[in-house]
Every structure is written in C-alpha cells, then in structure tokens.
Protein backbone atom coordinates (compact mmCIF):
# COMPACT_ATOMS: atom_id res chain seq x y z
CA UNK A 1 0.00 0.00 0.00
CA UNK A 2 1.68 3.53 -1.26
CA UNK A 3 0.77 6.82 -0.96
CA UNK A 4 0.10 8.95 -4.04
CA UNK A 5 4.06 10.17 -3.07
CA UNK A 6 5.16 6.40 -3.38
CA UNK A 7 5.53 6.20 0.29
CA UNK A 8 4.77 3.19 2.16
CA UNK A 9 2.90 3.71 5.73
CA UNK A 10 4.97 2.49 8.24
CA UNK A 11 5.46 2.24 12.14
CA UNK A 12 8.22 2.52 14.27
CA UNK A 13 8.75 1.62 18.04
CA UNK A 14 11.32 2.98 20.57
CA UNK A 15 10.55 0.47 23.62
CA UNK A 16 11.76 1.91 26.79
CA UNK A 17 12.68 0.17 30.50
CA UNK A 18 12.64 1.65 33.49
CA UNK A 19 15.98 2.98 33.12
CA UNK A 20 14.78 4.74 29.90
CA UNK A 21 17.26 2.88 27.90
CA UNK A 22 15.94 1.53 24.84
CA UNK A 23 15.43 -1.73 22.44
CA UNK A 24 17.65 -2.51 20.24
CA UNK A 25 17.20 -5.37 17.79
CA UNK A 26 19.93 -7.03 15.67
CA UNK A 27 18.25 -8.40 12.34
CA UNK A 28 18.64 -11.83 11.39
CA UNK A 29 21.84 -12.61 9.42
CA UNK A 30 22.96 -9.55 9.81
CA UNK A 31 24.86 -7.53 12.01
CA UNK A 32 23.01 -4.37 11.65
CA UNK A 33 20.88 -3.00 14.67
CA UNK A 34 17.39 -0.91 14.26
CA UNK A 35 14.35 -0.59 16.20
CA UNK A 36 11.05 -2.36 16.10
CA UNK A 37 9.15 -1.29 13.03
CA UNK A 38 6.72 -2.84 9.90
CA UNK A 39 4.42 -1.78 7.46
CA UNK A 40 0.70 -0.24 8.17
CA UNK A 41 -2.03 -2.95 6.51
CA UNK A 42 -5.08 -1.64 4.72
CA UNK A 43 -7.65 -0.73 7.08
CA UNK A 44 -5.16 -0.94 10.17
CA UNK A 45 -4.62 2.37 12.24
CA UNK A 46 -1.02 3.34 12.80
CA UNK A 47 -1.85 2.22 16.98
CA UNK A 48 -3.02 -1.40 15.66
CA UNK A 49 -0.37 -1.60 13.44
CA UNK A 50 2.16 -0.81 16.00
CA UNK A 51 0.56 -3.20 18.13
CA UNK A 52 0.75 -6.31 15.68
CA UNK A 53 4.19 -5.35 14.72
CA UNK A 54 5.46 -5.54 18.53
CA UNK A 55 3.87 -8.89 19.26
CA UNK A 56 5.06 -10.43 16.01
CA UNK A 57 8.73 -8.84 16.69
CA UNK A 58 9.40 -8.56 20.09
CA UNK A 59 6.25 -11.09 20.90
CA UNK A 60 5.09 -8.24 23.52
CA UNK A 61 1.39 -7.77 24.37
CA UNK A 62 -0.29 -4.95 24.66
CA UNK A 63 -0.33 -5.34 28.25
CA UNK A 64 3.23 -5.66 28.20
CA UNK A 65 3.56 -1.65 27.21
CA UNK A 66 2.45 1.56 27.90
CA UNK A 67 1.82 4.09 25.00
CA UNK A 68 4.32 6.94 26.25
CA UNK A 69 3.94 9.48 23.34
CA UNK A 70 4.15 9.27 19.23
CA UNK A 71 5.32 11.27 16.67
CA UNK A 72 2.63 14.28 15.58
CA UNK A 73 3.43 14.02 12.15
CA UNK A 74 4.52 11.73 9.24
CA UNK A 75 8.94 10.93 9.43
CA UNK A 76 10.15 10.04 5.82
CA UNK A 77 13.11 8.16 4.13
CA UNK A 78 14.45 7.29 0.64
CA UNK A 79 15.18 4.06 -0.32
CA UNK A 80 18.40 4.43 -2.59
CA UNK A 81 17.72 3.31 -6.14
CA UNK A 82 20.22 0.73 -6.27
CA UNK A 83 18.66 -0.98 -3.30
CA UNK A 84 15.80 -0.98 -4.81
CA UNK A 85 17.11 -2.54 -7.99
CA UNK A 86 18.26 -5.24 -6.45
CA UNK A 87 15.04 -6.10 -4.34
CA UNK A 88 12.70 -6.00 -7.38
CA UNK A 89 12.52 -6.12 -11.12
CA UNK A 90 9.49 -4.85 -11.53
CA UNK A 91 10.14 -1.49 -13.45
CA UNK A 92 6.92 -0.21 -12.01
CA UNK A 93 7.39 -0.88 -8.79
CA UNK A 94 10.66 0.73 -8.76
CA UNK A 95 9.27 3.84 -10.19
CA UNK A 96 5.96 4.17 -7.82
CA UNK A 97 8.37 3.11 -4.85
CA UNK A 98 10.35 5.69 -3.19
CA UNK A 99 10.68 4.80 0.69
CA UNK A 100 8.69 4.84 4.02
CA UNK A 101 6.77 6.97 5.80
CA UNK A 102 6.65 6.48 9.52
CA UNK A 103 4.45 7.40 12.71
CA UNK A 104 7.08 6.73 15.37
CA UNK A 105 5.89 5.51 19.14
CA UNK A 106 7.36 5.59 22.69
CA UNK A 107 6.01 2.80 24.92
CA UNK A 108 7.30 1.85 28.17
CA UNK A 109 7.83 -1.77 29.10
CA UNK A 110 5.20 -2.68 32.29
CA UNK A 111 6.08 -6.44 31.99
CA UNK A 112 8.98 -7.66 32.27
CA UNK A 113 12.39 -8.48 30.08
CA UNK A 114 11.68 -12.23 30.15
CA UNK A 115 7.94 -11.47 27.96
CA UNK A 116 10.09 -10.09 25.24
CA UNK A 117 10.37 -13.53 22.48
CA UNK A 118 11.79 -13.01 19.33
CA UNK A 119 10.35 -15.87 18.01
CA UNK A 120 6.98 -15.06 18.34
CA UNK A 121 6.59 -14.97 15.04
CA UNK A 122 7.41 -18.05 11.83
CA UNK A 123 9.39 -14.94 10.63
CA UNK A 124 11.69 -13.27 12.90
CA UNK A 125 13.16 -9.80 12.38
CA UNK A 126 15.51 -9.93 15.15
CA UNK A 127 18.04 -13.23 16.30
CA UNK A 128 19.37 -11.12 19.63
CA UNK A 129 18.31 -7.56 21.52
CA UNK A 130 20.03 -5.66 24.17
CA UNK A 131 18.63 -2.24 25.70
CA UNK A 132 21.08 0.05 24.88
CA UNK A 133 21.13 4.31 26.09
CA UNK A 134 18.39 6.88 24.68
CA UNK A 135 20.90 8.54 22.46
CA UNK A 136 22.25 5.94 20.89
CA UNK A 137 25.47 5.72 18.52
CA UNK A 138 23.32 5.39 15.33
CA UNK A 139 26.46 4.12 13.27
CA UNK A 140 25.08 0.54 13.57
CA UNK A 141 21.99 1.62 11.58
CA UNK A 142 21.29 1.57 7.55
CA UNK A 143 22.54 5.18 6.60
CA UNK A 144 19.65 5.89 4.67
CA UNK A 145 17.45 5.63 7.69
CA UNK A 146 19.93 7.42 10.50
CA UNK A 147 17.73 10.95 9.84
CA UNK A 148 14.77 9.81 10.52
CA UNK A 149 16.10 7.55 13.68
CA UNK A 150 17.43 11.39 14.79
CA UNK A 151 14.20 12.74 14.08
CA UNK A 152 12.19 10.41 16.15
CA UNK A 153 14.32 9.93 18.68
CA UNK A 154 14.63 14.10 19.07
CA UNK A 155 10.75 14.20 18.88
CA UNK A 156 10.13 12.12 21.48
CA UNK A 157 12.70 12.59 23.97
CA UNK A 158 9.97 15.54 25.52
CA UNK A 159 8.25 12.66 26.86
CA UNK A 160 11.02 11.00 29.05
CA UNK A 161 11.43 11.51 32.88
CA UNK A 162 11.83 15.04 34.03
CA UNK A 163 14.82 13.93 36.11
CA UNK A 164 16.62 13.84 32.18
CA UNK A 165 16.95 17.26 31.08
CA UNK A 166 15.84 17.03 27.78
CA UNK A 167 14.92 19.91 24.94
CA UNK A 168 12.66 19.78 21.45
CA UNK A 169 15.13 19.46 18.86
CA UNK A 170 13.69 19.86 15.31
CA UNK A 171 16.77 19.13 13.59
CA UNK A 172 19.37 19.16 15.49
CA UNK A 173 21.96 16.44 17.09
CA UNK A 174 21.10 14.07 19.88
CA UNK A 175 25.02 14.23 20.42
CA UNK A 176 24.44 17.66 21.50
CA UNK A 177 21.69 17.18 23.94
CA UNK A 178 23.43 13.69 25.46
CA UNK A 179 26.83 15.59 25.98
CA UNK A 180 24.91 18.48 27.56
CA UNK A 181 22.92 15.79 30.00
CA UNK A 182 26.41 14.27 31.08
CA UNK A 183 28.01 17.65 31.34
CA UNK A 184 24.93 18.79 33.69
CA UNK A 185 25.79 15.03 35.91
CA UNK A 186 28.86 16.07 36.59
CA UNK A 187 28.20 19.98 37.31
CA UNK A 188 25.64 18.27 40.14
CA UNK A 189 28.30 16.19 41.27
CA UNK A 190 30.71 18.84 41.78
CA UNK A 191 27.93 21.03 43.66
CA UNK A 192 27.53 17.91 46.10
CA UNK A 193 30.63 16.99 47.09
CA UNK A 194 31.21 18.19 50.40
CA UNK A 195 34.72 20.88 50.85
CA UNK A 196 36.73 21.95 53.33
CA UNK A 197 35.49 25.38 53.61
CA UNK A 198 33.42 26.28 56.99
C-alpha cells in the first residue's frame, strides 16, 4: 500500500525500561541494529499496526507496554535506487516506490524483560536484543534511515522523565543534547561533594 508520493505507511517503536534505555534489535543474518518497526495494513490504524508489529517482533502484548507518546506528524526516508534494484525487477514498482513513511511511538515496558520472544513470530526480524542508552550511537543503523532515527528519537525525547533534562530538537543532534545531559551530571556532582570550607 503507497501513498500517491510512493511512500509506504509504516510504524516505528522505541521500547523503553525503566531505566529509559531503549530496544535494540539485531536483524537476522545480519549484524546491523534498528528498532522495532513494519508496514501499516489496509484498514489498520497506525496504533493497531504498532501493536501487531510488537507482538510479532518482540512477541510483547499490549499489556506488556504503555503508549508513552508518538510522533505528531509523518517521518520520511528514501530508499536508494540501487537498493531498490536489487530487491525488485518490476520497473513499475521501482518507479511508484520511493521509501517509508513512519508514525514513530514511545512505549514503556510494564512487563517484564523475560515477555520479550523473538520468536513469536514463523518470521523473525531480530536473532538477539540488548537495551542500549536513549541517544544511541546510530552508526550501527542503515545510513539511509539514520535521519529519521534522529528525528524520532529528538521528537520524542519531551516525553522522558523530568529527572533527564531534555529539549525539542527539530533538527538538530542528539550528540548535543546527550553531551549536555552528562556535562549537567557532573556539574551536580561537583555542587555535592562536600569541601573543606566552613
């Protein structure tokens, strides 16, 4: 199912713990990393979608999560051409195709790290996971998709903990705003260490 742009609908999930670190999936074969995400079937709203996606990926229930936040709008990416050459020979479908479109979610894990199967499904996506920080070194990640991973991840960091300080950053780098949050640690430390002065 496209869009009249030749954008596919898509979901993606950021799954959170109580530490606010994050999922991180390795897909099968392959040792590139990514988060949770699949196609939106006719007739499915981007909320069921996400929820059939996470129980056939990470075999999670929807009383395994709570719905944190989403993105408000549509996140796009390209699809190079050449990957797309070698994935079909349909002409066509290489011309209508250009790349996803995503509604990205945050949910927070209420159940526990033991729920999470990756074989839920005949067809798994991932063959290991490990929760990794919220600002994550995106290196491990296609490079056509690392924007948008910056883009969701800088949308819905405004949801996190208040104990994190955290800003809205349109476009900007998550580098930034994780180097400012360490530098802000150690500033508190500093203030709490006790001195010598009366």
């Amino acid at each position: 199912m496209l869009d009249r742009e030749g954008y596919r609908p898509n979901v993606g999930i950021v799954l959170l713990n109580d530490l606010n670190e994050v999922f991180w999936g390795k897909r099968v074969g392959q040792h590139s990393w990514q988060f949770p995400q699949g196609g939106i079937q006719h007739g499915e709203s981007p909320e069921q979608a996400m929820y059939r996606e996470l129980q056939e990926e990470v075999g999670l229930l929807p009383e395994h999560v709570q719905i944190i936040g989403r993105t408000k709008d549509w996140l796009r990416y390209e699809v190079p051409e050449e990957l797309l050459r070698r994935q079909h020979t349909s002409r066509a479908h290489r011309v209508n195709y250009r790349g996803q479109k995503q509604i990205w979610f945050l949910l927070r894990l209420v159940g526990q790290d033991h729920n999470i199967d990756l074989n839920a499904s005949e067809h798994p996506e991932f063959d290991s996971w490990r929760w990794v920080p919220f600002w994550i070194q995106l290196d491990s990640v296609i490079d056509f998709k690392r924007e948008v991973y910056q883009l969701a991840l800088s949308e819905l960091a405004r949801y996190l903990s208040k104990g994190i300080r955290m800003q809205q950053l349109a476009w900007g780098s998550p580098l930034d705003l994780f180097q400012s949050f360490y530098a802000d640690e150690a500033n508190q430390s500093n203030d709490t260490k006790p001195t010598d002065k009366p």
